[in-house]
PDB file of N, CA and C in Angstrom:
ATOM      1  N   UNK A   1     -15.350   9.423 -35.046  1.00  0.00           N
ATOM      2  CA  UNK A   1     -14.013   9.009 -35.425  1.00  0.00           C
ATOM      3  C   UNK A   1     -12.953   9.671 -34.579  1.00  0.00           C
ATOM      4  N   UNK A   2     -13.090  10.537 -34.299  1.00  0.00           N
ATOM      5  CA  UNK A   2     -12.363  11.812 -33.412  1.00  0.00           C
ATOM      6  C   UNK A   2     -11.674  10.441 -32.204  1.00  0.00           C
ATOM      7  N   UNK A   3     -12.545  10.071 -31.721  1.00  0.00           N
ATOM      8  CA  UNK A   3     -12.187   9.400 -30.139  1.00  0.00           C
ATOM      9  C   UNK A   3     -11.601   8.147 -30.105  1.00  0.00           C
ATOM     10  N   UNK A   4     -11.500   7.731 -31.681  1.00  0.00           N
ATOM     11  CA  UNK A   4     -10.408   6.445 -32.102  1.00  0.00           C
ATOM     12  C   UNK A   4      -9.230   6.847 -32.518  1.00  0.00           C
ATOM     13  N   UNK A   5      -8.735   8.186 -32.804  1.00  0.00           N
ATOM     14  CA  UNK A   5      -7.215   8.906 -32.931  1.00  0.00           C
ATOM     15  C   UNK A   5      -6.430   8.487 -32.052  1.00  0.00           C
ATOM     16  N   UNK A   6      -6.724   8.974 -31.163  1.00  0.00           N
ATOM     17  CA  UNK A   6      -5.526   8.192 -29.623  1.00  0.00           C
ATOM     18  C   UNK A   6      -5.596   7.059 -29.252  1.00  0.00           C
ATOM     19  N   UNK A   7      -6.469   5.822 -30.457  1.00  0.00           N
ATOM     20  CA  UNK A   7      -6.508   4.622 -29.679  1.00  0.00           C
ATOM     21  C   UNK A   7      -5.335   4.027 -29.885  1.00  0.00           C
ATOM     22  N   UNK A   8      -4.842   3.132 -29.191  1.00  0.00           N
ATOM     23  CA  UNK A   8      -3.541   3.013 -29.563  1.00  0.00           C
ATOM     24  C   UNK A   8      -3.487   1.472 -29.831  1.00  0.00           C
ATOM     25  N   UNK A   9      -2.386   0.636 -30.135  1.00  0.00           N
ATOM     26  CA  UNK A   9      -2.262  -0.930 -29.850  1.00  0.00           C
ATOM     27  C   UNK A   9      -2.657  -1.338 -28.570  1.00  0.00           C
ATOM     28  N   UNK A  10      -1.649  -0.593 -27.877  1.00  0.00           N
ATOM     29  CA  UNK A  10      -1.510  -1.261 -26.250  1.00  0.00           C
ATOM     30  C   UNK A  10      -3.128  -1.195 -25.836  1.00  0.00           C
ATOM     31  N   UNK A  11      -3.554  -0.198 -25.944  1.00  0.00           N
ATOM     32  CA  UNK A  11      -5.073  -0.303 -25.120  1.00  0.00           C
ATOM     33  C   UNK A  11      -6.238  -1.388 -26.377  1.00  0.00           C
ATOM     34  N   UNK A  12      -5.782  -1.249 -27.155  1.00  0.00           N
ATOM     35  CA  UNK A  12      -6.621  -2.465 -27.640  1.00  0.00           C
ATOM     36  C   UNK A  12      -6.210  -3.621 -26.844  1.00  0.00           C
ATOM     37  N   UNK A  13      -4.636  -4.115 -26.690  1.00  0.00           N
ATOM     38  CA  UNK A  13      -4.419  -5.501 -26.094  1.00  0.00           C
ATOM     39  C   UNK A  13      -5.014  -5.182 -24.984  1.00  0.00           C
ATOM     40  N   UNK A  14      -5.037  -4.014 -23.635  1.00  0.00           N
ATOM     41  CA  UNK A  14      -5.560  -4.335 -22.852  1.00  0.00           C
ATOM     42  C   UNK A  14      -7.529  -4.373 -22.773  1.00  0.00           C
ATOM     43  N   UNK A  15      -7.507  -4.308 -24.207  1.00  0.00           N
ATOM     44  CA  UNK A  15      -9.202  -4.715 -23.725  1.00  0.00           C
ATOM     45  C   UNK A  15      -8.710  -6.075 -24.282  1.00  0.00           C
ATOM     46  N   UNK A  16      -8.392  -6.382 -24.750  1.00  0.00           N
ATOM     47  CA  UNK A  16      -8.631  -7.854 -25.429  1.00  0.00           C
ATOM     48  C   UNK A  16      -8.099  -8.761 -24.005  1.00  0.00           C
ATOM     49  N   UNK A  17      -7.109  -8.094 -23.386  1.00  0.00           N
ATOM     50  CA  UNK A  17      -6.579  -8.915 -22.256  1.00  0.00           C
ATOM     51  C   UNK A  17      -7.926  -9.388 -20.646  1.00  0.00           C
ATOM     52  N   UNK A  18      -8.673  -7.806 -20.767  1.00  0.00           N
ATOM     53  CA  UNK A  18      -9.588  -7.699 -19.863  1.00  0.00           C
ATOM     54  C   UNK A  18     -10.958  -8.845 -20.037  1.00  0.00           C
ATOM     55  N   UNK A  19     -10.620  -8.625 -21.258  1.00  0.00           N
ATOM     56  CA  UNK A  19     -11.865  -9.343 -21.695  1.00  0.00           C
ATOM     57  C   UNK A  19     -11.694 -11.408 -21.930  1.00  0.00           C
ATOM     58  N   UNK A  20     -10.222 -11.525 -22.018  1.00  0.00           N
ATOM     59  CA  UNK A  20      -9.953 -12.598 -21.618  1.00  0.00           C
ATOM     60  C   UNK A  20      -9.961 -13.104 -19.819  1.00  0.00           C
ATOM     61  N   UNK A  21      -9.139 -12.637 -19.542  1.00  0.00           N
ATOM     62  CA  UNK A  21      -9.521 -12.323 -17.745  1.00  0.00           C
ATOM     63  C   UNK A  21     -11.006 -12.696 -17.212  1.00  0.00           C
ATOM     64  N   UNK A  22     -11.645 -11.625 -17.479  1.00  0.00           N
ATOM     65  CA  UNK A  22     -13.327 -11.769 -17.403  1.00  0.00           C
ATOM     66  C   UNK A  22     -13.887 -12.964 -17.685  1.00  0.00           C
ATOM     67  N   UNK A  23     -13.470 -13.929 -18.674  1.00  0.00           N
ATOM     68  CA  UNK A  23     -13.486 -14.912 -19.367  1.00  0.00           C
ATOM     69  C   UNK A  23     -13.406 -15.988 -18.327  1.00  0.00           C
ATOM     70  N   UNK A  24     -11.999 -15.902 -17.861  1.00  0.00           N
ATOM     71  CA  UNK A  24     -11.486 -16.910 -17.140  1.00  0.00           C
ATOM     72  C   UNK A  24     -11.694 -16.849 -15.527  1.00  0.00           C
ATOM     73  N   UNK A  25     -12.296 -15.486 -15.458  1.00  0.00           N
ATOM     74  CA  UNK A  25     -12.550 -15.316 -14.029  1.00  0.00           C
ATOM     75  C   UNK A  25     -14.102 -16.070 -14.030  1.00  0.00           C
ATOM     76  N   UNK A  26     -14.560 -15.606 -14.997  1.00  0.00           N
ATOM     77  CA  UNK A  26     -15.581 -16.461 -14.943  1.00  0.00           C
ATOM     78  C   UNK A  26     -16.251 -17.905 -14.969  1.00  0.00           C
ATOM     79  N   UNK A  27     -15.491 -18.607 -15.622  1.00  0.00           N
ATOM     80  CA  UNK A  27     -15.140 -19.707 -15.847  1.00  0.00           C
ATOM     81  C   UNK A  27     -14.458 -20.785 -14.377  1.00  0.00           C
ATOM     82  N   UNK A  28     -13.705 -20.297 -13.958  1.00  0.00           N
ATOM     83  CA  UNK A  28     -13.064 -20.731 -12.639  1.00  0.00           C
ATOM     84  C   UNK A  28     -13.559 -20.199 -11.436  1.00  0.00           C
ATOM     85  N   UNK A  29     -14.342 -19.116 -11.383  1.00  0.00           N
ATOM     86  CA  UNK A  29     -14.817 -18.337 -10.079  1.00  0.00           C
ATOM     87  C   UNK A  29     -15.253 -19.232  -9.160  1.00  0.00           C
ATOM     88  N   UNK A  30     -16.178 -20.406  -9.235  1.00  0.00           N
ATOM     89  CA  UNK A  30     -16.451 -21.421  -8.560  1.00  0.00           C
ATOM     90  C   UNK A  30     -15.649 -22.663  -7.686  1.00  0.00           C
ATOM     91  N   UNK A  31     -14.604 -22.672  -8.418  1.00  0.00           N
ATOM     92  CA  UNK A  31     -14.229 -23.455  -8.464  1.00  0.00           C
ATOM     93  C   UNK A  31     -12.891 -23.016  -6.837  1.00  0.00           C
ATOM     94  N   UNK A  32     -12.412 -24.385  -6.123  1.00  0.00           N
ATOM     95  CA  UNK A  32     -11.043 -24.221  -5.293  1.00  0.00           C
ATOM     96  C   UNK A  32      -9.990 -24.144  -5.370  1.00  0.00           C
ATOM     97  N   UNK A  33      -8.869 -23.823  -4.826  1.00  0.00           N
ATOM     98  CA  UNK A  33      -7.604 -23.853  -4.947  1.00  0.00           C
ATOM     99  C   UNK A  33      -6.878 -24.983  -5.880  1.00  0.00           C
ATOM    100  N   UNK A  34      -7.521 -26.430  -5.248  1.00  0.00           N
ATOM    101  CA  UNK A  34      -7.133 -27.497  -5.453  1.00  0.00           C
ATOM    102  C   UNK A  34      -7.755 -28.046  -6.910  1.00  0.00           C
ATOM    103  N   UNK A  35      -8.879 -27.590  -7.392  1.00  0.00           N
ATOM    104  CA  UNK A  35      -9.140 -27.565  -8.524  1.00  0.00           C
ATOM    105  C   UNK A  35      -8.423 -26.602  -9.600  1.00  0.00           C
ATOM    106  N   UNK A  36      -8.545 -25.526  -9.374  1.00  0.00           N
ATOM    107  CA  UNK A  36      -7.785 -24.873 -10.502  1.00  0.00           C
ATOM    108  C   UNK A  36      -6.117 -25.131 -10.567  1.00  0.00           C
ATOM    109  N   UNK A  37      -5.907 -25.586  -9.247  1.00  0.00           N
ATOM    110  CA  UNK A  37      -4.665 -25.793 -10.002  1.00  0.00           C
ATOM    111  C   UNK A  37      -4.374 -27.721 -10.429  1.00  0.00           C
ATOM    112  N   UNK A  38      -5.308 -28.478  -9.916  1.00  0.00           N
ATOM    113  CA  UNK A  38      -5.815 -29.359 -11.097  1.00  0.00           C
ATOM    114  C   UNK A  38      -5.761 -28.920 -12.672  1.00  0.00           C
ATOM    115  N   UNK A  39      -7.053 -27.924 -12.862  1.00  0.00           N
ATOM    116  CA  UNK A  39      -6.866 -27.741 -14.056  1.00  0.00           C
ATOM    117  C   UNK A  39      -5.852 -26.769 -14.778  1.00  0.00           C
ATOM    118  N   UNK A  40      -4.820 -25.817 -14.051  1.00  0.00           N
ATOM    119  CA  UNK A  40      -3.849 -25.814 -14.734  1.00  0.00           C
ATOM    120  C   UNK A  40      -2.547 -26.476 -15.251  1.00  0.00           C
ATOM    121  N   UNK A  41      -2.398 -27.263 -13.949  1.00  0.00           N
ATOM    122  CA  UNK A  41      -1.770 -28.835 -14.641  1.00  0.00           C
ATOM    123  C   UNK A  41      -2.030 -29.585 -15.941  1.00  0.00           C
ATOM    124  N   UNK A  42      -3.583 -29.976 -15.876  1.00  0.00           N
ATOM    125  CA  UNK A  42      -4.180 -30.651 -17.029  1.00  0.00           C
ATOM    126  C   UNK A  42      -3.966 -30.187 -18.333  1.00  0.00           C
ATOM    127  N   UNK A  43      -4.315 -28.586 -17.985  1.00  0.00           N
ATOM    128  CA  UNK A  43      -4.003 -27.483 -19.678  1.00  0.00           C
ATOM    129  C   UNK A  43      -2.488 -27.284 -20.195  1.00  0.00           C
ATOM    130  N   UNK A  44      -1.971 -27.741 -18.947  1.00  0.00           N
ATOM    131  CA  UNK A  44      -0.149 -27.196 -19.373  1.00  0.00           C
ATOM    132  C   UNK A  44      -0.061 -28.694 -19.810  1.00  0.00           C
ATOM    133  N   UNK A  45      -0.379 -29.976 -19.134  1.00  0.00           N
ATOM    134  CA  UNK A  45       0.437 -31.567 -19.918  1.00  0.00           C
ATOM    135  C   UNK A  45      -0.212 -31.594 -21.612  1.00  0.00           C
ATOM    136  N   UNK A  46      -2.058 -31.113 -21.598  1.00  0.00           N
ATOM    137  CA  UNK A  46      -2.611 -31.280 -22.888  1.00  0.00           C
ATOM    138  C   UNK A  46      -1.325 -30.407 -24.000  1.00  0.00           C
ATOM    139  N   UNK A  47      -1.292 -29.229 -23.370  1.00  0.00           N
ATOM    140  CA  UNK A  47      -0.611 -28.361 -24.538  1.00  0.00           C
ATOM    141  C   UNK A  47       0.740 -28.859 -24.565  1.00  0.00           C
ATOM    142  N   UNK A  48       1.523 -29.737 -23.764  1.00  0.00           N
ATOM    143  CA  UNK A  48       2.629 -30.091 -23.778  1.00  0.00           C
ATOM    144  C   UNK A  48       2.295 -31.547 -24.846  1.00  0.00           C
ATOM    145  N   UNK A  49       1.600 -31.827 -24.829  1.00  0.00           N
ATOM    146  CA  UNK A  49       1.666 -33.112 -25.331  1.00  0.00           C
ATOM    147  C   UNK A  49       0.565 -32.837 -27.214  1.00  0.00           C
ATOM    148  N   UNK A  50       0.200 -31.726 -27.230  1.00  0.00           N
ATOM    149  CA  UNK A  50      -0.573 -31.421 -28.562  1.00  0.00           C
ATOM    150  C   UNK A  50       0.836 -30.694 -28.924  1.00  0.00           C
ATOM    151  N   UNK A  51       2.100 -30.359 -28.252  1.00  0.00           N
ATOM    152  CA  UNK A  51       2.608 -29.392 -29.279  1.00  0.00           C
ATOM    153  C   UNK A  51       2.532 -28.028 -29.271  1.00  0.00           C
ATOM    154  N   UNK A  52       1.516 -27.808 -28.117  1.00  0.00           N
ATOM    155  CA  UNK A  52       1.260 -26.006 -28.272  1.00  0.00           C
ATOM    156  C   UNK A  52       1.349 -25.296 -27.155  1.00  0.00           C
ATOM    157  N   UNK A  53       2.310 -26.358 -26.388  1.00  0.00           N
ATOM    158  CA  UNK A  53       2.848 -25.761 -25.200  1.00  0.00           C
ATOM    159  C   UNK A  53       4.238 -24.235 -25.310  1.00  0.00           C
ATOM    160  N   UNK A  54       3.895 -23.051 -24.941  1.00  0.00           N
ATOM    161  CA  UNK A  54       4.954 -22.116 -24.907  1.00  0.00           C
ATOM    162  C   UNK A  54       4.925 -21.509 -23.430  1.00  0.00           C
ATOM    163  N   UNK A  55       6.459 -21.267 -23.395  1.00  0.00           N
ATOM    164  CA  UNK A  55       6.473 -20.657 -21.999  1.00  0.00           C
ATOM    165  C   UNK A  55       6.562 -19.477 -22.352  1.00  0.00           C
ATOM    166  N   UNK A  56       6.549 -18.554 -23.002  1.00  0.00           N
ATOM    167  CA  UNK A  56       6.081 -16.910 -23.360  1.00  0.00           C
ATOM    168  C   UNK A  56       4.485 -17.029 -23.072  1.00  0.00           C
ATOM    169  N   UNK A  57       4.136 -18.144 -23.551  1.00  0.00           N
ATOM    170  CA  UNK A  57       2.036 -17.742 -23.708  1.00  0.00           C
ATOM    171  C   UNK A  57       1.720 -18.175 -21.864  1.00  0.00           C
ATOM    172  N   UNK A  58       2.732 -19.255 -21.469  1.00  0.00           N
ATOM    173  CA  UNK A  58       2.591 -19.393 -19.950  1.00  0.00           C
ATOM    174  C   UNK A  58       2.942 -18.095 -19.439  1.00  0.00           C
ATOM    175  N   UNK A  59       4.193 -17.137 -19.699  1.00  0.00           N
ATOM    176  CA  UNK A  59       4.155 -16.240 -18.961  1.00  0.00           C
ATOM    177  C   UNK A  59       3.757 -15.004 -19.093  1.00  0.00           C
ATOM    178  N   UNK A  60       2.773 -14.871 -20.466  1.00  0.00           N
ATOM    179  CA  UNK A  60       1.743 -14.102 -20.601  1.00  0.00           C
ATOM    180  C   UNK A  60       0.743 -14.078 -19.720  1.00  0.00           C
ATOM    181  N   UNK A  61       0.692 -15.490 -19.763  1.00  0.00           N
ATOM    182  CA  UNK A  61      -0.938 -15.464 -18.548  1.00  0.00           C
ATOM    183  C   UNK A  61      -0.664 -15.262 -17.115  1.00  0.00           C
ATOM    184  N   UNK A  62       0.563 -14.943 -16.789  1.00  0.00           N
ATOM    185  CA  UNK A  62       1.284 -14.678 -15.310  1.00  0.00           C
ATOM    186  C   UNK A  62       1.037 -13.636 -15.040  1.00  0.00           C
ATOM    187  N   UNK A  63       1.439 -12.670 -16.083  1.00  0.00           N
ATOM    188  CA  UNK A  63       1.553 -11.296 -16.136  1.00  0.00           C
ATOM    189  C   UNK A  63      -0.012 -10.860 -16.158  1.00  0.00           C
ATOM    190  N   UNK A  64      -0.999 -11.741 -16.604  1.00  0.00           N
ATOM    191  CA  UNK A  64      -2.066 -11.074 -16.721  1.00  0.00           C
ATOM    192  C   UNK A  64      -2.954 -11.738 -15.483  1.00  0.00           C
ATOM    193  N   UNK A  65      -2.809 -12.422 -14.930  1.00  0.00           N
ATOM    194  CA  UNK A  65      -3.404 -12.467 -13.131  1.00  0.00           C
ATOM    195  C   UNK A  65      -2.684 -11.688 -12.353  1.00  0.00           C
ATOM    196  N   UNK A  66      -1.157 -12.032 -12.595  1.00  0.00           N
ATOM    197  CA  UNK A  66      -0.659 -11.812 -11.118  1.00  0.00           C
ATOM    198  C   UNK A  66      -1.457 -10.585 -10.297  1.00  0.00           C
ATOM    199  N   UNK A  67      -1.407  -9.156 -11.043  1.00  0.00           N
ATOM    200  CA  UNK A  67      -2.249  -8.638 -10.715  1.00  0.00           C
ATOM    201  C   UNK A  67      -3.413  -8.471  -9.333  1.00  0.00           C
ATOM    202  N   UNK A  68      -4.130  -9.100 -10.091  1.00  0.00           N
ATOM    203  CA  UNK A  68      -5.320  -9.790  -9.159  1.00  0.00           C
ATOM    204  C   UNK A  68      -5.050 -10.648  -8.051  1.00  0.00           C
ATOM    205  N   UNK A  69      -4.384 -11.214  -7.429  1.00  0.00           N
ATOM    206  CA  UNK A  69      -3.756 -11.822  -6.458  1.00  0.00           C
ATOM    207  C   UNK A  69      -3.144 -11.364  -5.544  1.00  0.00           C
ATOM    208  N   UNK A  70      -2.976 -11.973  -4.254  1.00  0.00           N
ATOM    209  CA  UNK A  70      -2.604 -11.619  -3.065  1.00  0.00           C
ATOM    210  C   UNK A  70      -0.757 -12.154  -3.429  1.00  0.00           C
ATOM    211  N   UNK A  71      -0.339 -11.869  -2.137  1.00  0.00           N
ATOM    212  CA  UNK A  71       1.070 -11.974  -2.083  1.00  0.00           C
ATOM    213  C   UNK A  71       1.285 -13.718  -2.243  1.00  0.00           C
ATOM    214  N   UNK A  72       0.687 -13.955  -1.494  1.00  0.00           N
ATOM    215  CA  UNK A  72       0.625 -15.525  -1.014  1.00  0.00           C
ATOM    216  C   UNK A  72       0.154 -16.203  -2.176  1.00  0.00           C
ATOM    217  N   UNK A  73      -1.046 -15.836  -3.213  1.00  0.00           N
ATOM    218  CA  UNK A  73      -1.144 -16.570  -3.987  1.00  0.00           C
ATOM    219  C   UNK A  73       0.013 -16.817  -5.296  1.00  0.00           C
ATOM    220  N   UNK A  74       0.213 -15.354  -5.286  1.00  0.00           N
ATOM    221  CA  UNK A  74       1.536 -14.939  -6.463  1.00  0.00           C
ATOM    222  C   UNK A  74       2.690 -15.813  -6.299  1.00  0.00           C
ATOM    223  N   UNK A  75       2.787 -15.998  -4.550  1.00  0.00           N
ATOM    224  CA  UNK A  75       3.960 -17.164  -4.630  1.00  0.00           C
ATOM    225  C   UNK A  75       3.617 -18.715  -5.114  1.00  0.00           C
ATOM    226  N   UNK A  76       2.518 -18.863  -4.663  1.00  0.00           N
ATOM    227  CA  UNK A  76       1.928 -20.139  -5.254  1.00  0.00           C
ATOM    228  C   UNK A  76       1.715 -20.647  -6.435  1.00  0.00           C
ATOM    229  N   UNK A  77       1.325 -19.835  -7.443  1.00  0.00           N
ATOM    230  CA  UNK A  77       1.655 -19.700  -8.559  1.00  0.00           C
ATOM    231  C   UNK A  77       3.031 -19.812  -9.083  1.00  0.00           C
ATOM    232  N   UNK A  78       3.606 -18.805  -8.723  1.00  0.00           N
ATOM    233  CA  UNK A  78       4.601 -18.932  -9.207  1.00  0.00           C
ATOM    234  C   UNK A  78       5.961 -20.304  -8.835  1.00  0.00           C
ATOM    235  N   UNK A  79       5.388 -20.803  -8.226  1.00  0.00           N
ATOM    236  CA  UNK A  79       5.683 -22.135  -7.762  1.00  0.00           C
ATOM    237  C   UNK A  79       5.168 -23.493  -8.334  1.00  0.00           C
ATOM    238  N   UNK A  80       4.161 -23.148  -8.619  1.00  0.00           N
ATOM    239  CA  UNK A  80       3.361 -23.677  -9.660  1.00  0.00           C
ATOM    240  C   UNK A  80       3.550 -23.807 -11.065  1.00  0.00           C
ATOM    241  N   UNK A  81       4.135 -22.596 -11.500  1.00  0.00           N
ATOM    242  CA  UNK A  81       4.784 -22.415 -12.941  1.00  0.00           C
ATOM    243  C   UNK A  81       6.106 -22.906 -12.791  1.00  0.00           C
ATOM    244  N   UNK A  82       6.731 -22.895 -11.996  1.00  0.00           N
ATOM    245  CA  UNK A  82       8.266 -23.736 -11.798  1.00  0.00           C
ATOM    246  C   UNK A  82       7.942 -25.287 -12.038  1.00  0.00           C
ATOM    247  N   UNK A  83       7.012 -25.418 -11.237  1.00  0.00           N
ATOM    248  CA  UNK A  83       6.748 -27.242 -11.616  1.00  0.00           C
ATOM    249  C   UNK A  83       6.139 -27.683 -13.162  1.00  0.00           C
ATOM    250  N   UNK A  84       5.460 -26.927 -13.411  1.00  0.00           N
ATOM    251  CA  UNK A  84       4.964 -26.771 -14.620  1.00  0.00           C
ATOM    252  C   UNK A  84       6.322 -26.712 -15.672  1.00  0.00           C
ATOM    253  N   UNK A  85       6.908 -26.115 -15.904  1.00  0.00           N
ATOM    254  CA  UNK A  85       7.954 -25.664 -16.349  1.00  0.00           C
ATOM    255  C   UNK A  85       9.512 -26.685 -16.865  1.00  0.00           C
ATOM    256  N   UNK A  86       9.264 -27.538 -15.331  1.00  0.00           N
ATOM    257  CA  UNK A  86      10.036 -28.404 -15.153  1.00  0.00           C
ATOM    258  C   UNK A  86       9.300 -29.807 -15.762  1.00  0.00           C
ATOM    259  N   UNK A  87       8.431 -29.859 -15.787  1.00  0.00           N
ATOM    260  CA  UNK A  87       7.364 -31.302 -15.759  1.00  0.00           C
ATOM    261  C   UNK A  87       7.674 -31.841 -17.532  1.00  0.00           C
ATOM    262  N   UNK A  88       8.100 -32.833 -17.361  1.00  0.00           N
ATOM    263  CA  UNK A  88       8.485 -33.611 -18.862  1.00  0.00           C
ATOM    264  C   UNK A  88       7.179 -33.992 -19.611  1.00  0.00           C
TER     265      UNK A  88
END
């Protein structure tokens, strides 16, 4: 019990975050440029059109790649989330 005293919130979210990541790295690892961002298009119109589209949970998941990414991709993305963003 001793070594769960200092556990805190934040490091729970970041396992829960890591472990989503892992998730999705896994899931897409195969896959190209031109596909994933296929399928992030597809996931942003579904959730736009079910209703469960948020741009906090979009820019949750920003915050939790960007990270992992090169300069060049971060802009791409984030260029990506502008169109996204904008898209009716």
């Amino acid at each position: 019990m001793k070594q769960l005293k200092n556990f805190s919130c934040e490091q729970k979210n970041d396992i829960k975050d890591e472990e989503l990541l892992d998730g999705v790295i896994g899931k897409y690892k195969d896959k190209d440029e031109d596909e994933l961002v296929d399928e992030l298009m597809k996931a942003a119109r579904r959730a736009k059109e079910d209703g469960s589209f948020s741009e906090q949970s979009l820019e949750e998941f920003v915050n939790l790649v960007s990270p992992h990414l090169s300069e060049e991709q971060k802009n791409k993305l984030s260029n990506l989330i502008s169109v996204i963003k904008l898209e009716e």
